[in-house]
PDB file of N, CA and C in Angstrom:
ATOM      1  N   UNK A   1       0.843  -1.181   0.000  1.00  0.00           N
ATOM      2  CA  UNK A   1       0.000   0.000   0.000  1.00  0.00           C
ATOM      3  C   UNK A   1       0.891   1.249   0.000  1.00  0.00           C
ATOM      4  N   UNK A   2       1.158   1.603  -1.170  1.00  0.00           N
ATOM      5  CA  UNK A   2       1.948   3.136  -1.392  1.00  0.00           C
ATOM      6  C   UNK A   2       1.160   4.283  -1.260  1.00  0.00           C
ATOM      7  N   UNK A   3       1.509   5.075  -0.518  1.00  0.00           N
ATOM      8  CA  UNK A   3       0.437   6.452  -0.255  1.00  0.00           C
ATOM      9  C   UNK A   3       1.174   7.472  -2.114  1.00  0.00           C
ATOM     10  N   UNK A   4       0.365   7.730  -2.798  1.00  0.00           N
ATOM     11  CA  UNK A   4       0.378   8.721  -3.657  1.00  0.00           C
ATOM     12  C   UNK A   4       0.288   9.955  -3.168  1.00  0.00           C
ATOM     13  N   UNK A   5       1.376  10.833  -3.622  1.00  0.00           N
ATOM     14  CA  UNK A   5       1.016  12.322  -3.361  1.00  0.00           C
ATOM     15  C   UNK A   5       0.805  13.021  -4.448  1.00  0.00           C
ATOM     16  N   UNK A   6      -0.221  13.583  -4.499  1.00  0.00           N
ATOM     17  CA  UNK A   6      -0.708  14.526  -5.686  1.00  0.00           C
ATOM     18  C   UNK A   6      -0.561  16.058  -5.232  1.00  0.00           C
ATOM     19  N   UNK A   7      -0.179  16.636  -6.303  1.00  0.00           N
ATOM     20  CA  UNK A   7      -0.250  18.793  -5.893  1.00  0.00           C
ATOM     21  C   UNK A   7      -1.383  18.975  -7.502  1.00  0.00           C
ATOM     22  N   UNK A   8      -2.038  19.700  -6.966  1.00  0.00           N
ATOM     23  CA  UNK A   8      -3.223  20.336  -7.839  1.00  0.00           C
ATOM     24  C   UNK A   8      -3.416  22.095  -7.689  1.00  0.00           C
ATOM     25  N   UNK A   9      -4.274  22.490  -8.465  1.00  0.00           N
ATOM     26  CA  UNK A   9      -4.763  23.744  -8.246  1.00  0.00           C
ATOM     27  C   UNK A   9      -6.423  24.053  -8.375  1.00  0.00           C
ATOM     28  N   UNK A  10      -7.078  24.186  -7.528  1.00  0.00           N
ATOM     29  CA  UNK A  10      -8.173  24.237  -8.288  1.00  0.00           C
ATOM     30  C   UNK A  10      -8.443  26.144  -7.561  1.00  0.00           C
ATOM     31  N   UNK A  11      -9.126  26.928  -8.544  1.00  0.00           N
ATOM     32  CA  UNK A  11      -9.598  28.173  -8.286  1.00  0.00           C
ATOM     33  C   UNK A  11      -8.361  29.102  -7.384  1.00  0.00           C
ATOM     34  N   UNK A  12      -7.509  28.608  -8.119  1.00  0.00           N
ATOM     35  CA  UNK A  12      -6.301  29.297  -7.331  1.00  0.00           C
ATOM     36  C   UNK A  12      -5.577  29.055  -6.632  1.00  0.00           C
ATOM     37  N   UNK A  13      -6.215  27.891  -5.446  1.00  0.00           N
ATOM     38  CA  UNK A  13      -5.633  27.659  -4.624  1.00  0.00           C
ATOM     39  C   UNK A  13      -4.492  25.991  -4.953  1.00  0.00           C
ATOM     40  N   UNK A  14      -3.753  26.100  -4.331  1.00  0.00           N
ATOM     41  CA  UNK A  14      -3.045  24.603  -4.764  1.00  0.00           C
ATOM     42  C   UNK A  14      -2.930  23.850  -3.610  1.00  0.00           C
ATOM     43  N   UNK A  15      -3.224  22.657  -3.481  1.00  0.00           N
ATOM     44  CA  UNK A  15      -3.562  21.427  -2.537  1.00  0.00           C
ATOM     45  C   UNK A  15      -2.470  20.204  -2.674  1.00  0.00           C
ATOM     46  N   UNK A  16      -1.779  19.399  -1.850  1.00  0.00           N
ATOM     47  CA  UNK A  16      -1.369  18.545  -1.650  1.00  0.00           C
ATOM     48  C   UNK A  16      -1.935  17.803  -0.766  1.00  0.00           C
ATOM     49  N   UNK A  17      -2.271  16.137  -1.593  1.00  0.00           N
ATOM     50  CA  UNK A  17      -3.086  15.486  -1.198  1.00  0.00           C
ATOM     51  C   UNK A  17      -2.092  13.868  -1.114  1.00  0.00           C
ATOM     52  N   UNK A  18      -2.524  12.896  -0.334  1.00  0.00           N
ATOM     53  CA  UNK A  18      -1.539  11.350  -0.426  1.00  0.00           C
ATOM     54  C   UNK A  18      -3.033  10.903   0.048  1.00  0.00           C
ATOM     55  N   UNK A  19      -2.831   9.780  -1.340  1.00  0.00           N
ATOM     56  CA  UNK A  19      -4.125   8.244  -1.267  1.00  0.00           C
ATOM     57  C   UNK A  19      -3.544   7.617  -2.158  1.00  0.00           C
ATOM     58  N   UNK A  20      -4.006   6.072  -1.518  1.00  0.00           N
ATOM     59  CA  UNK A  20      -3.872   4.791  -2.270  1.00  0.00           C
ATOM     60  C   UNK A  20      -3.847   4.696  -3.214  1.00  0.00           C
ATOM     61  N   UNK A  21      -5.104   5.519  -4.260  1.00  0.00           N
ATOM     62  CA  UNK A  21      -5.008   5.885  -5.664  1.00  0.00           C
ATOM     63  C   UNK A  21      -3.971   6.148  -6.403  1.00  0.00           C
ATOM     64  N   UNK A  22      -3.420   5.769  -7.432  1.00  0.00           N
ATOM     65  CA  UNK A  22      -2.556   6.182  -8.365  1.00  0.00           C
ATOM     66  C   UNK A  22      -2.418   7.856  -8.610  1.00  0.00           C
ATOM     67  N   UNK A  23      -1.823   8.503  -9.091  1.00  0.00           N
ATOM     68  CA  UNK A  23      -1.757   9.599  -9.078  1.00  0.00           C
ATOM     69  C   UNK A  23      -2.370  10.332 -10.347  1.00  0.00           C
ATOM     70  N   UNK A  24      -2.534   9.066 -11.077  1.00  0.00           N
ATOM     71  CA  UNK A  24      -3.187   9.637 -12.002  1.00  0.00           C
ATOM     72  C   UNK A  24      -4.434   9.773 -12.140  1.00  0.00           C
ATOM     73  N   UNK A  25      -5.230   8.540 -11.176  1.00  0.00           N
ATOM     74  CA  UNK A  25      -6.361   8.090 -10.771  1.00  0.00           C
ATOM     75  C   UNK A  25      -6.828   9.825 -10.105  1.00  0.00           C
ATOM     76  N   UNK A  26      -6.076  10.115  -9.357  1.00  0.00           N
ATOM     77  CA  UNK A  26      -6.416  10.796  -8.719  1.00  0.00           C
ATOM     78  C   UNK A  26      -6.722  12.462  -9.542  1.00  0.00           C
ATOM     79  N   UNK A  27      -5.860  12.797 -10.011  1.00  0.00           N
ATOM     80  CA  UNK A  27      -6.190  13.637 -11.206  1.00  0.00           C
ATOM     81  C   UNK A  27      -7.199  13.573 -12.098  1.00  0.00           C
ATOM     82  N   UNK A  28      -7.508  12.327 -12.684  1.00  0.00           N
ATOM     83  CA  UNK A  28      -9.100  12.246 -13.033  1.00  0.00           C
ATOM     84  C   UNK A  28      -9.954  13.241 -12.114  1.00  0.00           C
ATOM     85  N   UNK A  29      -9.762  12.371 -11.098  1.00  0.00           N
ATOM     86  CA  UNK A  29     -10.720  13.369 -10.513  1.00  0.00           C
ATOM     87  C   UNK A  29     -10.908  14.376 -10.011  1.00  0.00           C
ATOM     88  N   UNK A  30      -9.757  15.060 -10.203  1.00  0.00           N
ATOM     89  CA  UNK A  30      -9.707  16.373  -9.931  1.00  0.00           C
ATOM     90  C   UNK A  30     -10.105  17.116 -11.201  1.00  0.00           C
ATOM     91  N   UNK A  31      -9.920  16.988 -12.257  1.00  0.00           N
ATOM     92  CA  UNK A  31     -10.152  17.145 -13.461  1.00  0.00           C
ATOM     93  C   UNK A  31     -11.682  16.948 -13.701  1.00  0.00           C
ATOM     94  N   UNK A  32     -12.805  15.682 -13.289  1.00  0.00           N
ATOM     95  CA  UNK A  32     -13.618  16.187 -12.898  1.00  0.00           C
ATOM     96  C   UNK A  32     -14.423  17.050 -12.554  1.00  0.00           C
ATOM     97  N   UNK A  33     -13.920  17.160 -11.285  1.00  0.00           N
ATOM     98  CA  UNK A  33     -14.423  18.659 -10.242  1.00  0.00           C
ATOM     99  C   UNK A  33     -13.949  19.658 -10.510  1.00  0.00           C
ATOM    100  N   UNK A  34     -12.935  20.111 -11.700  1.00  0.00           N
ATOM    101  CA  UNK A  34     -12.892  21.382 -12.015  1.00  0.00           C
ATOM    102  C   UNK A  34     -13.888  21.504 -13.576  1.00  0.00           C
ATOM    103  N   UNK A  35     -14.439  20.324 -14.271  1.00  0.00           N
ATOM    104  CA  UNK A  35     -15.329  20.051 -15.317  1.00  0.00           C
ATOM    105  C   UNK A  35     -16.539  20.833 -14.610  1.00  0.00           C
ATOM    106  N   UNK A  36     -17.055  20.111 -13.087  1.00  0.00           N
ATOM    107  CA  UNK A  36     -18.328  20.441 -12.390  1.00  0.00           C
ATOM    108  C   UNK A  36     -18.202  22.179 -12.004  1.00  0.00           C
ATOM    109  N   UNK A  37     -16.594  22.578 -11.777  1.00  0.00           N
ATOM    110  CA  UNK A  37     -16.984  24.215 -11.068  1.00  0.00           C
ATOM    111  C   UNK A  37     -17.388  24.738 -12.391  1.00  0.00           C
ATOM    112  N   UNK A  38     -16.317  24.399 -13.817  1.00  0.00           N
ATOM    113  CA  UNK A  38     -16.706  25.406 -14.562  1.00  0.00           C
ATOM    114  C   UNK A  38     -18.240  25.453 -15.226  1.00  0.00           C
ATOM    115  N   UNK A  39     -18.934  24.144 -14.988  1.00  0.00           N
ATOM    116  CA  UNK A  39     -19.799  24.345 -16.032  1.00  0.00           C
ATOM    117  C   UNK A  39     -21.022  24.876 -14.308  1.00  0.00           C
ATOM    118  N   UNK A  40     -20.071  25.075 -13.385  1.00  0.00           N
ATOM    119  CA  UNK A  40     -21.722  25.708 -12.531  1.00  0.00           C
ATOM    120  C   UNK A  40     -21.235  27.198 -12.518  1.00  0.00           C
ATOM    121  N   UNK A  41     -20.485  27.735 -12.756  1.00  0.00           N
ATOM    122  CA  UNK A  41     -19.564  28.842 -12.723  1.00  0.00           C
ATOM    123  C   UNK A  41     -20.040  29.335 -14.355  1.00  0.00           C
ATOM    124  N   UNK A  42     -20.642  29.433 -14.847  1.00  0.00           N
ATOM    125  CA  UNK A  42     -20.957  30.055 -16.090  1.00  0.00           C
ATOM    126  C   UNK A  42     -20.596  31.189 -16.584  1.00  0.00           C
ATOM    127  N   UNK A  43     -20.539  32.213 -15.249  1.00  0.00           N
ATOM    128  CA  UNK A  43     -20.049  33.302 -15.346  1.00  0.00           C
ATOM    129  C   UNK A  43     -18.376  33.543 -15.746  1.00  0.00           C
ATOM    130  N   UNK A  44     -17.699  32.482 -15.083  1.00  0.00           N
ATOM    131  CA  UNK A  44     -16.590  32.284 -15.134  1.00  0.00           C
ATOM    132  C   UNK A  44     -15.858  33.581 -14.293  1.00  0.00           C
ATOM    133  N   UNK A  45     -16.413  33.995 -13.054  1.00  0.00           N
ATOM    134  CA  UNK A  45     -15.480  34.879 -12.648  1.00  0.00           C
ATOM    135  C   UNK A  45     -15.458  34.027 -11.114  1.00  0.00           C
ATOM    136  N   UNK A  46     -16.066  33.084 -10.918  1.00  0.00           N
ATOM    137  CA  UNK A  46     -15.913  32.610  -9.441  1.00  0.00           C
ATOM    138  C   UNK A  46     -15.803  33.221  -8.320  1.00  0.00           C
ATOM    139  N   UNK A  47     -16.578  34.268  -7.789  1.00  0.00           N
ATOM    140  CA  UNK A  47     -16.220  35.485  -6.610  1.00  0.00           C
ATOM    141  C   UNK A  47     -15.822  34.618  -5.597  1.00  0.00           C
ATOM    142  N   UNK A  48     -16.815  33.598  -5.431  1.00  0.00           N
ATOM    143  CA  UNK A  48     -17.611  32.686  -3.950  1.00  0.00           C
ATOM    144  C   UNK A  48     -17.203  31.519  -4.524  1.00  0.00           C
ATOM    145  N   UNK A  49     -15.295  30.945  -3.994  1.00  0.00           N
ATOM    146  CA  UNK A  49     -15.151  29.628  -3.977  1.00  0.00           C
ATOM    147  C   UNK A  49     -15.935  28.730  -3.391  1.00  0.00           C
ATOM    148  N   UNK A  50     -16.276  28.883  -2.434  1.00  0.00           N
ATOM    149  CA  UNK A  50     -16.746  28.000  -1.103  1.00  0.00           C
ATOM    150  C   UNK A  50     -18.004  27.559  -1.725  1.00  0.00           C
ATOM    151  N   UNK A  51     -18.897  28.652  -2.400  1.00  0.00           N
ATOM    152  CA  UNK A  51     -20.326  28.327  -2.469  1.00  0.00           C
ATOM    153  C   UNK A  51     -20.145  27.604  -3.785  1.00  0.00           C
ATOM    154  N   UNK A  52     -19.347  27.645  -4.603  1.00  0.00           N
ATOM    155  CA  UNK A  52     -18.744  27.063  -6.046  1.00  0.00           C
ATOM    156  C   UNK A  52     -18.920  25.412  -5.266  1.00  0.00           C
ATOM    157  N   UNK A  53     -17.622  25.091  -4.582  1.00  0.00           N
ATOM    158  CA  UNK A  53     -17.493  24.275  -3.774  1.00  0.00           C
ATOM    159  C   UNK A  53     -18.282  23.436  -3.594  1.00  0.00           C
ATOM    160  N   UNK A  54     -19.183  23.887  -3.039  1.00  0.00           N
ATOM    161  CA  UNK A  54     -20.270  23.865  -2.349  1.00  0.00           C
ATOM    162  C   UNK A  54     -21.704  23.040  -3.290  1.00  0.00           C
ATOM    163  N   UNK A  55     -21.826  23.505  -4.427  1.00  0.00           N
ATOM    164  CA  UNK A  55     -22.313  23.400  -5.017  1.00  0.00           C
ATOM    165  C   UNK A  55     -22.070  22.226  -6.193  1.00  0.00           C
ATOM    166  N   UNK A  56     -20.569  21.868  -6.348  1.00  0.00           N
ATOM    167  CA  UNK A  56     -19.966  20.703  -7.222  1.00  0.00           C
ATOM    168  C   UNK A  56     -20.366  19.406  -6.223  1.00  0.00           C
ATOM    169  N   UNK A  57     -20.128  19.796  -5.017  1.00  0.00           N
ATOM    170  CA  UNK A  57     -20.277  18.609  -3.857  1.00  0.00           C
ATOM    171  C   UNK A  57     -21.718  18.318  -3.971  1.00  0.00           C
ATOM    172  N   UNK A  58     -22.813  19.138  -4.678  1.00  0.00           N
ATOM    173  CA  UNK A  58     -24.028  18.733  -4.419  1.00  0.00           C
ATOM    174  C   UNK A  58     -24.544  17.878  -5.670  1.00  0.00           C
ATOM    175  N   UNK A  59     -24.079  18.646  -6.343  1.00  0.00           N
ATOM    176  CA  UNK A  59     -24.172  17.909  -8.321  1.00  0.00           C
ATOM    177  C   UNK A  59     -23.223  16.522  -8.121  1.00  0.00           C
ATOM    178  N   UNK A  60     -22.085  16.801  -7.504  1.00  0.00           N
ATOM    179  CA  UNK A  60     -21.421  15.062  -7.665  1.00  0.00           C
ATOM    180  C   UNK A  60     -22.409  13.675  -6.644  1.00  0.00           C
ATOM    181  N   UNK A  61     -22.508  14.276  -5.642  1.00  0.00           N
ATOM    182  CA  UNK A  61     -23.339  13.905  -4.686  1.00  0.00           C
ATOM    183  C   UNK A  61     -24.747  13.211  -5.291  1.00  0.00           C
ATOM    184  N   UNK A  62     -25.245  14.050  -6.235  1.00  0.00           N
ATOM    185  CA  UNK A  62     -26.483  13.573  -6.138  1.00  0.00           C
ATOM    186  C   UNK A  62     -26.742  12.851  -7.495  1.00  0.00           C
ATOM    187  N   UNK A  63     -25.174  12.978  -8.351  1.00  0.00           N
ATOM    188  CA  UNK A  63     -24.966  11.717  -9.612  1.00  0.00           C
ATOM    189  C   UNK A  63     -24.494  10.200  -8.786  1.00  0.00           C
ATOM    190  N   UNK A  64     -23.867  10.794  -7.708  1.00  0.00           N
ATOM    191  CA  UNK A  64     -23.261   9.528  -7.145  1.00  0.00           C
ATOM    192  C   UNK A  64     -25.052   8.489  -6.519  1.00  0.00           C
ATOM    193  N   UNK A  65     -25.953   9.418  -6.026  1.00  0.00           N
ATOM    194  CA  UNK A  65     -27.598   8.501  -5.505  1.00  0.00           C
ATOM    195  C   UNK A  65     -28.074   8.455  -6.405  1.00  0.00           C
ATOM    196  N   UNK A  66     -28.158   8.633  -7.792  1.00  0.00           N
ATOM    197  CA  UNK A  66     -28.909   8.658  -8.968  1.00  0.00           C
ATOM    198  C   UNK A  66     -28.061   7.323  -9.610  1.00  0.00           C
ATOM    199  N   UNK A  67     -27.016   7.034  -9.446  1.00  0.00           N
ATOM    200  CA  UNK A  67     -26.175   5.809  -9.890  1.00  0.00           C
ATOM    201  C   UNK A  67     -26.622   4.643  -9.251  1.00  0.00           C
ATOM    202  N   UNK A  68     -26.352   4.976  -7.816  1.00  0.00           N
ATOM    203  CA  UNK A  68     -26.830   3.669  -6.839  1.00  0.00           C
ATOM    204  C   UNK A  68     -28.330   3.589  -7.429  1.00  0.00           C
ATOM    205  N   UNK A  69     -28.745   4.091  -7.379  1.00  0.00           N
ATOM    206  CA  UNK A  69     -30.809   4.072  -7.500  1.00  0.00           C
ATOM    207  C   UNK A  69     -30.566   3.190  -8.875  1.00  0.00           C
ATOM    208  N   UNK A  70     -29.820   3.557  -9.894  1.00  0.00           N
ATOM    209  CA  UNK A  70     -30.050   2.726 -11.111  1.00  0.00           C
ATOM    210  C   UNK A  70     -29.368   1.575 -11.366  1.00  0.00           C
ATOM    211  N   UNK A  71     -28.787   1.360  -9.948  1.00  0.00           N
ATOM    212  CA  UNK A  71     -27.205   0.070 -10.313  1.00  0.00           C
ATOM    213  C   UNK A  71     -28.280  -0.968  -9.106  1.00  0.00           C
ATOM    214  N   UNK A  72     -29.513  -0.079  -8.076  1.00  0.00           N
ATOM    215  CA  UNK A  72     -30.608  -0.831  -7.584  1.00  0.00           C
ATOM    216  C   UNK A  72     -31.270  -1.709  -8.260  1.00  0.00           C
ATOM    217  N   UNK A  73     -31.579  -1.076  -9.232  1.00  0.00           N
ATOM    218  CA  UNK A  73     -32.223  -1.426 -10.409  1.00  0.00           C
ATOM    219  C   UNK A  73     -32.180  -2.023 -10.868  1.00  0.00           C
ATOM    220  N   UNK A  74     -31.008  -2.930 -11.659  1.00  0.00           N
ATOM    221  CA  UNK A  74     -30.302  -3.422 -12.392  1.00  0.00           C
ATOM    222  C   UNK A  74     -31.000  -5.203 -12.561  1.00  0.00           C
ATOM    223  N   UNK A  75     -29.993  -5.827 -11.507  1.00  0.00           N
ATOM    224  CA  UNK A  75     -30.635  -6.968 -11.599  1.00  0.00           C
ATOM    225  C   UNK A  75     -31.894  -7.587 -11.817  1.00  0.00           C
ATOM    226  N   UNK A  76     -33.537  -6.868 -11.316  1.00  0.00           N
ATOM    227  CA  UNK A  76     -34.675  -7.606 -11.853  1.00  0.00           C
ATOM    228  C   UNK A  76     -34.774  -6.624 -13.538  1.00  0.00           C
ATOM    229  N   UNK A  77     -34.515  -5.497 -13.679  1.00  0.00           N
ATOM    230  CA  UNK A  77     -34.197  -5.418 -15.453  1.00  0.00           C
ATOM    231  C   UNK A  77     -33.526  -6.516 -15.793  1.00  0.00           C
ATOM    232  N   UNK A  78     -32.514  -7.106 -15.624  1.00  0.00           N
ATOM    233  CA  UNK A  78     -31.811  -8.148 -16.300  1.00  0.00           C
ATOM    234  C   UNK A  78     -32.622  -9.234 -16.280  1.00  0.00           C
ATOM    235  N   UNK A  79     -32.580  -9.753 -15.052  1.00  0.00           N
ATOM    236  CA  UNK A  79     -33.419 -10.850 -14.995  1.00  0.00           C
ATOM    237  C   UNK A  79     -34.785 -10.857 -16.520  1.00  0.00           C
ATOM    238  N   UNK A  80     -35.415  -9.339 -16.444  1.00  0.00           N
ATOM    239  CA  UNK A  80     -37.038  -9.745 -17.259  1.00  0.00           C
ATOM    240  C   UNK A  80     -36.137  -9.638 -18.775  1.00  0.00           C
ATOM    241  N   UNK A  81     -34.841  -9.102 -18.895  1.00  0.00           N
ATOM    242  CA  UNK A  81     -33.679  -8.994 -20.510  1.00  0.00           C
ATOM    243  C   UNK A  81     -33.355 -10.564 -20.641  1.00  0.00           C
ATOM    244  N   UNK A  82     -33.107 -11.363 -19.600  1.00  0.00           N
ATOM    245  CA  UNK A  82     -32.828 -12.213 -19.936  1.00  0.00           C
ATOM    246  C   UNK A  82     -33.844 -13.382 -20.372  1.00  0.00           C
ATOM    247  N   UNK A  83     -34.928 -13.216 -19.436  1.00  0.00           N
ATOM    248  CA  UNK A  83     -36.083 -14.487 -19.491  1.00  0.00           C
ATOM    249  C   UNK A  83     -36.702 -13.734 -21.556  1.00  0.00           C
ATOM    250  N   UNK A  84     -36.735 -12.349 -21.941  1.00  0.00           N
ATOM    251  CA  UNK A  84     -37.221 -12.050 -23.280  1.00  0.00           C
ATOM    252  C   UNK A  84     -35.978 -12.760 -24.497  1.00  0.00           C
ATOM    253  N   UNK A  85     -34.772 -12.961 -23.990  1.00  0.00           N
ATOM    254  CA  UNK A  85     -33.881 -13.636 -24.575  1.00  0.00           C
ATOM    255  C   UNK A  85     -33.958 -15.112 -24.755  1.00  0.00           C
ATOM    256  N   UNK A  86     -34.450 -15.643 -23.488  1.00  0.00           N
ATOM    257  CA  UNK A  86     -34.692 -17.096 -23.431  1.00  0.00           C
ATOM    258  C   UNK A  86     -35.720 -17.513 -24.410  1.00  0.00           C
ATOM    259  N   UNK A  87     -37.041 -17.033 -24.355  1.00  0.00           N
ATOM    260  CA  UNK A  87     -38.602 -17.116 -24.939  1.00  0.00           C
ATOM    261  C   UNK A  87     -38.437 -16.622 -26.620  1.00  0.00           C
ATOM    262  N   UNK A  88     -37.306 -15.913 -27.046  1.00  0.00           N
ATOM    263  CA  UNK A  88     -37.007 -15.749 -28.435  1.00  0.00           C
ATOM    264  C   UNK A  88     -36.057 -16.310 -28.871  1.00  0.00           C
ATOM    265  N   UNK A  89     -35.484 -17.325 -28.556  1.00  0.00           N
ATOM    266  CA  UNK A  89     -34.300 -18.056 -28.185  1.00  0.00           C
ATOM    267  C   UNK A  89     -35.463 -19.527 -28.742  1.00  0.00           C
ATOM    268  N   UNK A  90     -36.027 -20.065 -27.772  1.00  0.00           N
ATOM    269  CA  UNK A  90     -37.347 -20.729 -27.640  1.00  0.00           C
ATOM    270  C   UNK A  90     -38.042 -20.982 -29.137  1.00  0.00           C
ATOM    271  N   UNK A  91     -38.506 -20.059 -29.366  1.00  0.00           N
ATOM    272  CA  UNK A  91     -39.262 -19.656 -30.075  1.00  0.00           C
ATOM    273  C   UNK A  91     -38.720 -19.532 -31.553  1.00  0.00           C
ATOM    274  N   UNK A  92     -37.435 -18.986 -31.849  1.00  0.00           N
ATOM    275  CA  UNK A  92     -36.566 -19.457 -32.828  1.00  0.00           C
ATOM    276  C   UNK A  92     -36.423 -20.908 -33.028  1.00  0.00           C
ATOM    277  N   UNK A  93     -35.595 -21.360 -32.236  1.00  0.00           N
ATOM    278  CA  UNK A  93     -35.453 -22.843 -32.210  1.00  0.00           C
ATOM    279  C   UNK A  93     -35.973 -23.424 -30.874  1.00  0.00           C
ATOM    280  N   UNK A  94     -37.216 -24.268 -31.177  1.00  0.00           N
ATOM    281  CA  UNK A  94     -37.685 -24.956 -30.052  1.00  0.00           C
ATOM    282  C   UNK A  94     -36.592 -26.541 -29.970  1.00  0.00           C
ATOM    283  N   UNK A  95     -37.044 -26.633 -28.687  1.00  0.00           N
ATOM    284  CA  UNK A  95     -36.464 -27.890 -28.609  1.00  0.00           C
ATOM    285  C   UNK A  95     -37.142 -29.254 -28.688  1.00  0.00           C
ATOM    286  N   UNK A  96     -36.371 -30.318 -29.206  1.00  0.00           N
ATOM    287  CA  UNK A  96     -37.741 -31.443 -29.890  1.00  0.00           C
ATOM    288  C   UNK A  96     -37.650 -32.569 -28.875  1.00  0.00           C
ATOM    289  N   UNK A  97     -38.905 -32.755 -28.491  1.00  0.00           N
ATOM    290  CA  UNK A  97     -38.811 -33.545 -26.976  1.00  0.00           C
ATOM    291  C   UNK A  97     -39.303 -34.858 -28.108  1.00  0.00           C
TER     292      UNK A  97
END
């Protein structure tokens, strides 16, 4: 377990950070969250880091419960993808008893 240290900048400020993550891993996602300030930042003059901040944490946040809710999901969709696969499957070629 190697601790990664990453240096970034976001809105001016520059951060040094160490995680497990690769360093590049980790830049993704910083790269990310500067994707989320600029496109909530429209204005592009950023007065109010914090509320910027503030506001990426709520948009990532609430892609991150909108994921789980659909990764909830998942298995009985598959399940009824798979049984329409079986029955046309079937139905193509029956089997001769």
């Amino acid at each position: 377990m190697s601790d990664e240290r990453v240096e970034f900048e976001i809105l001016g400020q520059r951060y040094t950070i160490r995680s497990d993550a690769s360093a590049e891993y980790t830049r993704q996602l910083v790269g990310y969250l500067e994707e989320k300030l600029r496109m909530l930042d429209q204005s592009g003059q950023m007065k109010e880091p914090t509320k910027l901040f503030m506001l990426a944490a709520l948009h990532v946040t609430d892609e991150l419960f909108r994921a789980r809710e659909q990764s909830a999901q998942l298995p009985p969709q598959m399940g009824e993808h798979i049984q329409k696969l079986i029955k046309l499957l079937d139905d193509a070629a029956p089997l001769s008893s």
